[in-house]
C-alpha atoms as a PDB file:
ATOM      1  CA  UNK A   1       0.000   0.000   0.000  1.00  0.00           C
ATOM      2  CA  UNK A   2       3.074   2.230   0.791  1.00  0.00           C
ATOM      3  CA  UNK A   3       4.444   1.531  -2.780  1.00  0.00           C
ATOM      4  CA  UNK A   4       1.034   2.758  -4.197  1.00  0.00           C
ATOM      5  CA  UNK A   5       0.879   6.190  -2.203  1.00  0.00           C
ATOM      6  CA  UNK A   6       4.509   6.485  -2.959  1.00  0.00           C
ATOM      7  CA  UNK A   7       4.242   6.120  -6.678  1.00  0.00           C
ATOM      8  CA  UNK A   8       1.182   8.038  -6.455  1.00  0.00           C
ATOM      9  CA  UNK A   9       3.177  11.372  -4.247  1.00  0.00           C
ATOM     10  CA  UNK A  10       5.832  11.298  -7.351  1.00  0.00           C
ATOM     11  CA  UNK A  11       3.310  11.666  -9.936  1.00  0.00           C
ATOM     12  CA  UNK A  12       1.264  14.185  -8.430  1.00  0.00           C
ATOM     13  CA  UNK A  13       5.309  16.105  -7.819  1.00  0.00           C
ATOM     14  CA  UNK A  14       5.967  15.755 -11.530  1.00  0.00           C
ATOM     15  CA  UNK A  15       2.500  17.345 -12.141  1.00  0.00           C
ATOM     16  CA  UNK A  16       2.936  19.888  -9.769  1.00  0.00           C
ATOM     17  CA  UNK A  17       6.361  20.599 -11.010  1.00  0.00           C
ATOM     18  CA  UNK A  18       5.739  20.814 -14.367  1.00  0.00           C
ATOM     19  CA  UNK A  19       3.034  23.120 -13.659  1.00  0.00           C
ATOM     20  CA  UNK A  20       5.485  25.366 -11.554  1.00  0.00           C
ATOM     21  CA  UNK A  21       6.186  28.794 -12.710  1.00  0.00           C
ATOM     22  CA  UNK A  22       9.414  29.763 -14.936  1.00  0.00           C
ATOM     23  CA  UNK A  23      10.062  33.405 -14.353  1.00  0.00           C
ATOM     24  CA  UNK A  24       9.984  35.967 -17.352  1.00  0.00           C
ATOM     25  CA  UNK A  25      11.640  39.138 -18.302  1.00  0.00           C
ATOM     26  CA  UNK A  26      10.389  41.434 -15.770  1.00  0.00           C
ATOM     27  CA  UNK A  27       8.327  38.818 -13.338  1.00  0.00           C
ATOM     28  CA  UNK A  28       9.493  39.146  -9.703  1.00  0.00           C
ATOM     29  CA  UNK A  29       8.849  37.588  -6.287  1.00  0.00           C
ATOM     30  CA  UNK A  30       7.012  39.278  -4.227  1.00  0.00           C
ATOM     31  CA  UNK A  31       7.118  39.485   0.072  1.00  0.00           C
ATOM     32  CA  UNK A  32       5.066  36.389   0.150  1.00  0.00           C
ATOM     33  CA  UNK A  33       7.427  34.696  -1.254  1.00  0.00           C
ATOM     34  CA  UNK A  34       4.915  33.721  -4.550  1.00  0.00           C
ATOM     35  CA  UNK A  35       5.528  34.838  -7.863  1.00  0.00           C
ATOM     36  CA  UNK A  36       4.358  37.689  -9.961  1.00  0.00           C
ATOM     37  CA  UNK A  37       3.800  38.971 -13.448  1.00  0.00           C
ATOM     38  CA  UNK A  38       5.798  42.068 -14.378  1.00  0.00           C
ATOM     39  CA  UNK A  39       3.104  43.421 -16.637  1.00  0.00           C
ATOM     40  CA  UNK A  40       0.067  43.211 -14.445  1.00  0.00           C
ATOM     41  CA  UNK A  41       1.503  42.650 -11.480  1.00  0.00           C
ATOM     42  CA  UNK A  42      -0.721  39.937 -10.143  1.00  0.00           C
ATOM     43  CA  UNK A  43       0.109  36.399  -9.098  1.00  0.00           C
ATOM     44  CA  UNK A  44       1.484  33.837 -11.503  1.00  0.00           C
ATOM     45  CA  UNK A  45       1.590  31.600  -8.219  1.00  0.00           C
ATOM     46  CA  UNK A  46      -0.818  30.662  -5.667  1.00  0.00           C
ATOM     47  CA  UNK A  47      -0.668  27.919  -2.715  1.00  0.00           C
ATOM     48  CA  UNK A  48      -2.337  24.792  -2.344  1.00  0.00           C
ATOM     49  CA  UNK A  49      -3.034  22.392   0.219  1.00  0.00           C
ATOM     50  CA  UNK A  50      -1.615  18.359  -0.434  1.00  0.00           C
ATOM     51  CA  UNK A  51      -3.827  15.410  -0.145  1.00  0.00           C
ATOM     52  CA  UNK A  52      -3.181  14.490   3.401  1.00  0.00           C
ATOM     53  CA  UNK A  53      -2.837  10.697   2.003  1.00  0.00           C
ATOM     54  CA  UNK A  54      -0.349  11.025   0.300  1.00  0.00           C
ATOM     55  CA  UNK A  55       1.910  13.477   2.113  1.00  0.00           C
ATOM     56  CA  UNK A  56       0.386  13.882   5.380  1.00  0.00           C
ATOM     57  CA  UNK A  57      -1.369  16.580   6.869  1.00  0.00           C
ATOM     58  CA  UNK A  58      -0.592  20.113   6.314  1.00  0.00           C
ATOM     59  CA  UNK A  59       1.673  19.889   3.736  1.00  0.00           C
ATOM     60  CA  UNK A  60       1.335  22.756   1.261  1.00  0.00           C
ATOM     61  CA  UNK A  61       2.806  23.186  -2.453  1.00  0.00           C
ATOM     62  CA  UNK A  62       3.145  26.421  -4.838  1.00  0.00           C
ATOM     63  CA  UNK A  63       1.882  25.969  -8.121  1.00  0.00           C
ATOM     64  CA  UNK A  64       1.461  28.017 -11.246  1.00  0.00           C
ATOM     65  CA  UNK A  65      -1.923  30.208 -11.934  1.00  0.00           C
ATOM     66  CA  UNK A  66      -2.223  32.663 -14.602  1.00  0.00           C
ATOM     67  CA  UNK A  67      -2.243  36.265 -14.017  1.00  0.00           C
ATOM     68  CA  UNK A  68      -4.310  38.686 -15.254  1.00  0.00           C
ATOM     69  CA  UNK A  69      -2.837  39.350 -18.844  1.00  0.00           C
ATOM     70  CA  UNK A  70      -2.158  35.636 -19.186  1.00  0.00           C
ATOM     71  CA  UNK A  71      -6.402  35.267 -18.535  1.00  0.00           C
ATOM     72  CA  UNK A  72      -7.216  37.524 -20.845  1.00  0.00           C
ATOM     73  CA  UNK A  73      -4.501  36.314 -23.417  1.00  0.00           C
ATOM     74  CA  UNK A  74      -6.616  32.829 -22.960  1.00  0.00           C
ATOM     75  CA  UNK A  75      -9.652  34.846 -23.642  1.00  0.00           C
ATOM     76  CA  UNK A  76      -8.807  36.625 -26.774  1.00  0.00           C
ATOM     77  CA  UNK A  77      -7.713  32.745 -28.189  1.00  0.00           C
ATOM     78  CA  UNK A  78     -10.917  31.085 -26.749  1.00  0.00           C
ATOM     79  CA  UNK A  79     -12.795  34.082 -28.165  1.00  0.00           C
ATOM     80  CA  UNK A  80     -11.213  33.991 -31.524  1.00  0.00           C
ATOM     81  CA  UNK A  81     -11.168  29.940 -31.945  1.00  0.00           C
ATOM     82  CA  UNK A  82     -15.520  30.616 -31.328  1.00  0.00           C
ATOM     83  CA  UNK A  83     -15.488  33.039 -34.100  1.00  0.00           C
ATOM     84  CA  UNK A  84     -13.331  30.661 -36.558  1.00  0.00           C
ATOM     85  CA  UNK A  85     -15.806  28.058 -35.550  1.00  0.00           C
ATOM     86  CA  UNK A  86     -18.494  30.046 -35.853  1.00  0.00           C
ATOM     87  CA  UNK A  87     -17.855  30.809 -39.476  1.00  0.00           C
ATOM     88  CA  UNK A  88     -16.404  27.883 -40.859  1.00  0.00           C
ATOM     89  CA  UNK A  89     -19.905  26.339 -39.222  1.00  0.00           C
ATOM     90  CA  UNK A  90     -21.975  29.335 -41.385  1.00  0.00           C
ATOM     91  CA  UNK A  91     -19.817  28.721 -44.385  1.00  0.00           C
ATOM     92  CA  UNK A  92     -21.014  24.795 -44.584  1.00  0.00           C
ATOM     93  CA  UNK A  93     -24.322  25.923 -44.222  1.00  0.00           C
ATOM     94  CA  UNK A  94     -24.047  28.323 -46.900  1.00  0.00           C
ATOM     95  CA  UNK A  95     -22.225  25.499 -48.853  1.00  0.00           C
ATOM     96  CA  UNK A  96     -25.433  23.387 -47.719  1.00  0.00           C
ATOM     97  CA  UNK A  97     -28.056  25.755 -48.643  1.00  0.00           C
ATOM     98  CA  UNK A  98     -27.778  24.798 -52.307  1.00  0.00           C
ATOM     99  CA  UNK A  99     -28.638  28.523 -52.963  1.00  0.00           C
ATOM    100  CA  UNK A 100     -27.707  29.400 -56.619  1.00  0.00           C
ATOM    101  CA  UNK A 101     -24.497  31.670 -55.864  1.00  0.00           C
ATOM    102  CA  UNK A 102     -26.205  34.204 -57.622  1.00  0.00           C
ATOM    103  CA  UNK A 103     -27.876  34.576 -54.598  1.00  0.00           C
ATOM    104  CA  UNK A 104     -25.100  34.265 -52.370  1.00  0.00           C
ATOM    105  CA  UNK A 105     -24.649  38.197 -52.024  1.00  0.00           C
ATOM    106  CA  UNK A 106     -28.565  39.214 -51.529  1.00  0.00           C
ATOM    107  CA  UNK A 107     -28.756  41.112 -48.462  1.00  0.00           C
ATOM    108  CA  UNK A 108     -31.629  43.983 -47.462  1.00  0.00           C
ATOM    109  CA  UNK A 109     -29.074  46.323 -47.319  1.00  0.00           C
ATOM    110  CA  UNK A 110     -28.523  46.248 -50.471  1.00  0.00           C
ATOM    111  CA  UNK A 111     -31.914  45.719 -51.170  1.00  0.00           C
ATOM    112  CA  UNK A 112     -33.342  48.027 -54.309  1.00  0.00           C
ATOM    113  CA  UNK A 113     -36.421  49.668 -52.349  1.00  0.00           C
ATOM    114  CA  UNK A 114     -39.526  50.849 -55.374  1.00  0.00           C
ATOM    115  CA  UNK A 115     -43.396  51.246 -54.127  1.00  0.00           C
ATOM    116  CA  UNK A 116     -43.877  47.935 -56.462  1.00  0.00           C
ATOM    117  CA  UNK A 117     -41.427  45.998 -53.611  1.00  0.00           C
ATOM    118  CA  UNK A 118     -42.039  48.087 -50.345  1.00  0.00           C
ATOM    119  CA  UNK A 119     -44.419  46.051 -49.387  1.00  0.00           C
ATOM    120  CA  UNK A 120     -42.666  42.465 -49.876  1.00  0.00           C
ATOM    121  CA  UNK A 121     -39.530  43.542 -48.346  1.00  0.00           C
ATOM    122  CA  UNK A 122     -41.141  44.651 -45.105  1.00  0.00           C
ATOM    123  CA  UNK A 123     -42.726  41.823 -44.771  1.00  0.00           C
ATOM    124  CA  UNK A 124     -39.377  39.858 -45.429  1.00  0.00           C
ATOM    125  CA  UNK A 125     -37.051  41.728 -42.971  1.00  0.00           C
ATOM    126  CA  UNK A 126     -40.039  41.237 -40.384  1.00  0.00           C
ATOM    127  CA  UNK A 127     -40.274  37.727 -40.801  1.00  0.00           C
ATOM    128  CA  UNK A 128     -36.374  37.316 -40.650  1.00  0.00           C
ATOM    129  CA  UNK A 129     -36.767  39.452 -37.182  1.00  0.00           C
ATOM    130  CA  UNK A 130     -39.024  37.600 -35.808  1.00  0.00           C
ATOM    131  CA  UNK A 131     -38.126  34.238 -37.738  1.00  0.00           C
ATOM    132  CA  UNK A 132     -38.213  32.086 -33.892  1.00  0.00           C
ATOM    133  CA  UNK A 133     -41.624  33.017 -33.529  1.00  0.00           C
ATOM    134  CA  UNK A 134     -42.273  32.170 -37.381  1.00  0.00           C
ATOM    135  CA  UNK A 135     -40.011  28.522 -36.705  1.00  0.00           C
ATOM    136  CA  UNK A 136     -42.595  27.791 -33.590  1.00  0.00           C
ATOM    137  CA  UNK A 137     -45.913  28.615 -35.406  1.00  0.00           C
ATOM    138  CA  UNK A 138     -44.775  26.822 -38.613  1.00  0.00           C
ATOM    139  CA  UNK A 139     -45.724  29.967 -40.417  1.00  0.00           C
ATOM    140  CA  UNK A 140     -44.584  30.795 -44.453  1.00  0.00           C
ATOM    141  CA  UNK A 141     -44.811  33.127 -47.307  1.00  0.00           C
ATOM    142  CA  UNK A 142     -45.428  32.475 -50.632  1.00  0.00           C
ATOM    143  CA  UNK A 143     -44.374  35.789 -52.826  1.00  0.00           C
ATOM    144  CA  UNK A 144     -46.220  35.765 -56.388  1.00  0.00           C
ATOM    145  CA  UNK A 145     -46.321  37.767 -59.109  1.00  0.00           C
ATOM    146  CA  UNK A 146     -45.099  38.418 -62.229  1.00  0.00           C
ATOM    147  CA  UNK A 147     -41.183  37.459 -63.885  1.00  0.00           C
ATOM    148  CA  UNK A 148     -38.524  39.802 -62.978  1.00  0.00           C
ATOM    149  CA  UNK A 149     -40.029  41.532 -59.849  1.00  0.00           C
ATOM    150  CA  UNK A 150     -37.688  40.223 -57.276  1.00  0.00           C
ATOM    151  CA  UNK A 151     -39.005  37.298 -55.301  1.00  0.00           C
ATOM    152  CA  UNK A 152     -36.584  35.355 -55.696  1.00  0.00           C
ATOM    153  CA  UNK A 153     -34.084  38.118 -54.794  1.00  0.00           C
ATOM    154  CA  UNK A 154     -36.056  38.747 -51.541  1.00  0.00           C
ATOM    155  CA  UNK A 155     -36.203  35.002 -50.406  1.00  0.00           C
ATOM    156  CA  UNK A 156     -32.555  34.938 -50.959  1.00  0.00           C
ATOM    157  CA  UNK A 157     -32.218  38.195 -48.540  1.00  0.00           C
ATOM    158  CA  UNK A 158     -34.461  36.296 -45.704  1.00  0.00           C
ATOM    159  CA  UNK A 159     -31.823  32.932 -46.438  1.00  0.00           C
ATOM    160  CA  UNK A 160     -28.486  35.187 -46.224  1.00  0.00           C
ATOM    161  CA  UNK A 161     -29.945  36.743 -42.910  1.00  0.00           C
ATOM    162  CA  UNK A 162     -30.699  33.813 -41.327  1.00  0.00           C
ATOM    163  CA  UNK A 163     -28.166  31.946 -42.548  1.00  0.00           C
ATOM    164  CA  UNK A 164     -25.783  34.785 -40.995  1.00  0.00           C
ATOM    165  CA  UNK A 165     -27.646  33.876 -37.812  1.00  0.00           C
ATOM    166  CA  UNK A 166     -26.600  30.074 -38.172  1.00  0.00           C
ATOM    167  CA  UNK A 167     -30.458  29.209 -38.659  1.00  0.00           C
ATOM    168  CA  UNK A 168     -29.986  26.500 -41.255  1.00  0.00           C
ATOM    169  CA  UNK A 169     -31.659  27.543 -44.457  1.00  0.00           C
ATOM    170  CA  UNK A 170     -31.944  25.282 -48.106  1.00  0.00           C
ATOM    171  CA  UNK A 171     -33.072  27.326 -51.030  1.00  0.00           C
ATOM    172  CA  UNK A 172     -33.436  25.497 -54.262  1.00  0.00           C
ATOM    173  CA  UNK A 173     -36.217  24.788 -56.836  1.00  0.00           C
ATOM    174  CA  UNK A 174     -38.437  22.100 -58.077  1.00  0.00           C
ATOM    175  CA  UNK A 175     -37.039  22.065 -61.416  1.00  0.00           C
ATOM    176  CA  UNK A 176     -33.539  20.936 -58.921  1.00  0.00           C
ATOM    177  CA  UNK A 177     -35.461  18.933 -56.795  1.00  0.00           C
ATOM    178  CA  UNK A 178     -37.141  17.121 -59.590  1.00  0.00           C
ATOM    179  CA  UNK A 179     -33.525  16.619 -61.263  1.00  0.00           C
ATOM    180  CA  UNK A 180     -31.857  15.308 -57.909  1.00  0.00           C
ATOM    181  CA  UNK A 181     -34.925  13.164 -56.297  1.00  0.00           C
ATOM    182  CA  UNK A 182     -34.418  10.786 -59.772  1.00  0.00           C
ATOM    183  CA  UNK A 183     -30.961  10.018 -58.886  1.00  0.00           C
ATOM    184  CA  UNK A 184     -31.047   9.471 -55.248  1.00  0.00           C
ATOM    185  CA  UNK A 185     -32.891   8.027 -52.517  1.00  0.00           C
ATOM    186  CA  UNK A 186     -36.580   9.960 -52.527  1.00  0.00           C
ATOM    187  CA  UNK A 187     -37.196   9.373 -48.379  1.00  0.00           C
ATOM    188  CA  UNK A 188     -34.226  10.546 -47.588  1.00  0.00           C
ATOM    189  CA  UNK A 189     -33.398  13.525 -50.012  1.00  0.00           C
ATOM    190  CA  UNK A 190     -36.864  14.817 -48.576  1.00  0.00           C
ATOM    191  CA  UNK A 191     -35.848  13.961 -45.184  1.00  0.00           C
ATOM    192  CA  UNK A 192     -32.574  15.991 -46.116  1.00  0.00           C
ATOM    193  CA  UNK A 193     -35.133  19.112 -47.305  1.00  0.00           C
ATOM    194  CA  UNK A 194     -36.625  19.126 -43.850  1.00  0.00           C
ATOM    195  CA  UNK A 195     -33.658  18.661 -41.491  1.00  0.00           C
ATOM    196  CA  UNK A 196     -33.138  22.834 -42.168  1.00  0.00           C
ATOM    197  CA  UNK A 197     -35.204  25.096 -40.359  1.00  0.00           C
ATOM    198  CA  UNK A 198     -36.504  27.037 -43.164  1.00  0.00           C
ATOM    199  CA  UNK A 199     -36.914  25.880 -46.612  1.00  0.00           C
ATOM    200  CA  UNK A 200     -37.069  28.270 -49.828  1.00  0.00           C
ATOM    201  CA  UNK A 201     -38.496  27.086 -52.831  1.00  0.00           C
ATOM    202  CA  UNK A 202     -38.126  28.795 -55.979  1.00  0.00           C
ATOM    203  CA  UNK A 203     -40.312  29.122 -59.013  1.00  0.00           C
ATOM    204  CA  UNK A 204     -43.594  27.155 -58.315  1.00  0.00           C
ATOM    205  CA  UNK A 205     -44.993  26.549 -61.065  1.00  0.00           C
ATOM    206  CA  UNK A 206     -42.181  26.063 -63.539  1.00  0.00           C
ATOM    207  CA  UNK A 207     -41.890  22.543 -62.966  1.00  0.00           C
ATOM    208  CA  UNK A 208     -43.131  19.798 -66.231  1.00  0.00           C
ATOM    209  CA  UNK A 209     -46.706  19.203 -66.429  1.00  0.00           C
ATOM    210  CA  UNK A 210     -46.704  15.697 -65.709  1.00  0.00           C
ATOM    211  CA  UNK A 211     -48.347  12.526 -63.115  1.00  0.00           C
ATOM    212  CA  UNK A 212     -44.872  11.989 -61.805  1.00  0.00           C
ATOM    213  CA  UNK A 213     -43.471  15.697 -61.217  1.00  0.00           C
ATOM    214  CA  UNK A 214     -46.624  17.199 -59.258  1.00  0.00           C
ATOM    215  CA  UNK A 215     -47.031  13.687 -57.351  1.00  0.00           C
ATOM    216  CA  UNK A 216     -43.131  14.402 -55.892  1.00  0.00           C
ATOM    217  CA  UNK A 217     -43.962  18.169 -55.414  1.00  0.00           C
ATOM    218  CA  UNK A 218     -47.337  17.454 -53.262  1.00  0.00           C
ATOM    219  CA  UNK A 219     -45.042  14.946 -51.122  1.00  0.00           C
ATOM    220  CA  UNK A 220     -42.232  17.706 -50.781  1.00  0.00           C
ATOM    221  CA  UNK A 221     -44.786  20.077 -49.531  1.00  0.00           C
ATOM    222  CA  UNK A 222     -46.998  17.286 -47.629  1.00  0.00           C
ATOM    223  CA  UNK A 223     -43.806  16.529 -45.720  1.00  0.00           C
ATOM    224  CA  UNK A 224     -42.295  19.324 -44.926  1.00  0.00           C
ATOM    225  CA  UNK A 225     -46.390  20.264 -43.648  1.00  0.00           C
ATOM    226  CA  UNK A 226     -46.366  17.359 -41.382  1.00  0.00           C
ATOM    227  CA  UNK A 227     -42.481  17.639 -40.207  1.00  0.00           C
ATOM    228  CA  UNK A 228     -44.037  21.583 -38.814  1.00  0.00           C
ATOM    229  CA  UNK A 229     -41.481  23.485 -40.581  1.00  0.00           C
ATOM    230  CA  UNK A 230     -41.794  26.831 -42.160  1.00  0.00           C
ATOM    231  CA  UNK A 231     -41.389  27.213 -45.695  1.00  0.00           C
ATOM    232  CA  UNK A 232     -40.976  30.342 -48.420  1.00  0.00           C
ATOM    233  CA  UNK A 233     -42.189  29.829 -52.050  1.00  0.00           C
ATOM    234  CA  UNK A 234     -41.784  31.941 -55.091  1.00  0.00           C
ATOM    235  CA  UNK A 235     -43.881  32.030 -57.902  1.00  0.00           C
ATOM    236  CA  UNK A 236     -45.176  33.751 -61.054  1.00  0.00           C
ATOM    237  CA  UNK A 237     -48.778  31.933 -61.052  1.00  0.00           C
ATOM    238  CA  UNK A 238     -51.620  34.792 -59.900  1.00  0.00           C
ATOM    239  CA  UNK A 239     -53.036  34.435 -56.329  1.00  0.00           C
ATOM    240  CA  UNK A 240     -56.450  33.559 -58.170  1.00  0.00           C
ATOM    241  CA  UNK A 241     -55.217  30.853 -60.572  1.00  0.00           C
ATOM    242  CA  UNK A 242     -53.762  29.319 -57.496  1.00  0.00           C
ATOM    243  CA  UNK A 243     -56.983  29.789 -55.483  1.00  0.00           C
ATOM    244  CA  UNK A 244     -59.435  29.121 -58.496  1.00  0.00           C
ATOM    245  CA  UNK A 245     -57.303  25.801 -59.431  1.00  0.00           C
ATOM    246  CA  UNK A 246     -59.769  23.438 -60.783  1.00  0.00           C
ATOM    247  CA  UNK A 247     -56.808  20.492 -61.599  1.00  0.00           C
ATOM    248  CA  UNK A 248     -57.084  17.994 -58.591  1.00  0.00           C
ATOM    249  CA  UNK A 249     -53.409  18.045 -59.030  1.00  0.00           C
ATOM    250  CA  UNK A 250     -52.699  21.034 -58.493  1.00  0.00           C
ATOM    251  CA  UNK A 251     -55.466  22.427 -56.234  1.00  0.00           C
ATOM    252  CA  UNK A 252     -54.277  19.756 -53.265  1.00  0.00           C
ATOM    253  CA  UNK A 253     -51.037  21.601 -53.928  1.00  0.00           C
ATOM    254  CA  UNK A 254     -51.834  24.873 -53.549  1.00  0.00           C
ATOM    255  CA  UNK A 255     -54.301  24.095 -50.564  1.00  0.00           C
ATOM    256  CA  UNK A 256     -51.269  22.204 -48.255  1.00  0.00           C
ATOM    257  CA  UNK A 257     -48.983  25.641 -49.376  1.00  0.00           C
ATOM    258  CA  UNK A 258     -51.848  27.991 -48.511  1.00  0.00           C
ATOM    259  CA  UNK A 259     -52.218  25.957 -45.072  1.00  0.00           C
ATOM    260  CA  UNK A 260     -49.251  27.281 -43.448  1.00  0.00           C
ATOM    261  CA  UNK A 261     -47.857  30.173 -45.849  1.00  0.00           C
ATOM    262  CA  UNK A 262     -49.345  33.586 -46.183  1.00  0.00           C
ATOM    263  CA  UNK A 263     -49.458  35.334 -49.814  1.00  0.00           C
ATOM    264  CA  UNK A 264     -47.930  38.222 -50.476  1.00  0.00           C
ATOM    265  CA  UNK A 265     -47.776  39.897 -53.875  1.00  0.00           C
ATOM    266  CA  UNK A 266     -44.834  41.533 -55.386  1.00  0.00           C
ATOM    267  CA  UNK A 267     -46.191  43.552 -58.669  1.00  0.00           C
ATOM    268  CA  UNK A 268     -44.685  45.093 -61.163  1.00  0.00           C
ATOM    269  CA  UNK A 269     -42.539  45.400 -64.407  1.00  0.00           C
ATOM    270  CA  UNK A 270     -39.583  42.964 -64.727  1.00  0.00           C
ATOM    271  CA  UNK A 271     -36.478  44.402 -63.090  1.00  0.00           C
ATOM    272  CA  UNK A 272     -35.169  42.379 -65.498  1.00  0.00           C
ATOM    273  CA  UNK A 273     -36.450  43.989 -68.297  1.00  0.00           C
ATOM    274  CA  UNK A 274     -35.872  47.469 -67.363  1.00  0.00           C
ATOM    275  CA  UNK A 275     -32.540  47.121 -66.598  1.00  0.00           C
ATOM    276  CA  UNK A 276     -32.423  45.411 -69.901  1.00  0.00           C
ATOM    277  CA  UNK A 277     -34.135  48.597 -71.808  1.00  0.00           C
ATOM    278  CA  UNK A 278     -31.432  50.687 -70.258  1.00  0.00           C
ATOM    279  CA  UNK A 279     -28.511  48.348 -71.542  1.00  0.00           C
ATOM    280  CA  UNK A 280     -29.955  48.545 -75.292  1.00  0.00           C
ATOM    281  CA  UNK A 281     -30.498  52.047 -74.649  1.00  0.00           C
ATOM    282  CA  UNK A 282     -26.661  52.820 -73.253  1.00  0.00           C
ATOM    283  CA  UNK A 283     -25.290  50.899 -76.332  1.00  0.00           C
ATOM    284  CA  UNK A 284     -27.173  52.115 -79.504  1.00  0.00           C
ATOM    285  CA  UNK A 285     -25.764  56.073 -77.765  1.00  0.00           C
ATOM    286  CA  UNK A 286     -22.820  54.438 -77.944  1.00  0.00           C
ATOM    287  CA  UNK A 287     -22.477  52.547 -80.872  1.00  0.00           C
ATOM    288  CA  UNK A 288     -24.131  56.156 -82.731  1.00  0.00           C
ATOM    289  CA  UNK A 289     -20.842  58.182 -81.036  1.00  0.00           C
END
């Protein structure tokens, strides 16, 4: 038993040793015979009492501590590893969002403001505010209207945001999600869609006419319904052709979106377009020159 507690003492020594103090430019002893930085000026030593086990009782060793600039040294690298974690984690879930990179820059800071969009990007930055609130009631948007008026731009604002946040956000299409759900496992590419908190879906609407294509969009939609996850649509279909749907197809479609996502329209001419106009217009002054 004697061996033990001695082998035990000389490990706990070399521990204690090796945490001992080695004095620095400027460090000093002080009158109570511990050591101190000389920087801050506060202990790099303190006192501590030995198990009474192993060296009996009131035995007493010094041992290293860190002083103040040492703690706060430890702080700034603690603090700065969190924020290199913190944004590698934001950049895989950028990577993961599948957003079209495009996209990848759409902020509402830099958000175009007209009277035709004033509306839908209200409604957007307030639903990005208050997105935990949104994430508990399982409560969407579907923005509609016509080509070129910047839903899509807008969705991809509320994704950036969020994503910025680290609330995990996919943003894709059907036409994608009709592509990628032929070459992999259906059950769990959808069960893939729903692990992120919000799910943006681009260009309703667009997808082929066919059995097959609005059979796997209901069950994207059904699922992420029944999962009670939030999602944001885009599309260029009219509130009343979705509404007035008399296609079984399509009207069980647009009844599961209209159960948990709120329209909101974003009129319009085509940004697209007008920008467009001015580009022909810039060239033919300069081509005439």
């Amino acid at each position: 038993m004697s061996d033990v507690k001695s082998a035990a003492g000389s490990a706990l020594d070399h521990i204690i040793q090796e945490a001992a103090s080695e004095l620095e430019d400027g460090d000093y002893i002080g009158e109570d015979g511990l050591a101190y930085c000389g920087k801050c000026n506060t202990h790099k030593e303190r006192i501590i009492d030995l198990p009474e086990s192993l060296y009996g009782p009131g035995k007493k060793r010094k041992v290293h501590c860190m002083c103040k600039c040492e703690q706060e040294a430890e702080e700034r690298r603690k603090k700065k590893e969190q924020y290199e974690e913190e944004m590698t984690r934001i950049r895989r879930m950028r990577d993961a969002s599948m957003m079209d990179s495009k996209y990848q820059g759409a902020t509402f800071s830099n958000y175009q403001i007209f009277e035709q969009n004033r509306k839908a990007f209200r409604i957007a930055r307030n639903y990005t505010e208050r997105f935990p609130e949104m994430l508990e009631e399982n409560q969407g948007i579907i923005f509609y209207g016509p080509v070129g008026t910047g839903k899509s731009f807008t969705s991809a604002c509320i994704a950036n945001a969020l994503l910025d946040n680290k609330v995990s956000v996919i943003m894709t299409s059907f036409v994608k999600i009709l592509q990628n759900i032929q070459t992999q496992d259906e059950a769990a590419y959808i069960s893939m869609l729903n692990s992120a908190k919000l799910l943006i879906l681009d260009d309703l609407g667009t997808e082929r006419n066919t059995d097959y294509a609005l059979e796997k969009v209901y069950n994207i939609i059904d699922s992420r319904s029944r999962a009670s996850k939030p999602m944001v649509l885009t599309t260029n279909l009219t509130l009343s052709e979705m509404l007035e749907a008399e296609d079984i197809r399509y009207k069980r479609i647009y009844d599961r979106i209209f159960e948990t996502c709120v329209p909101v329209e974003v009129p319009g001419e085509s940004f697209r377009r007008i920008a467009a106009e001015q580009r022909f217009d810039k060239m033919s002054k300069f081509m005439e020159v």
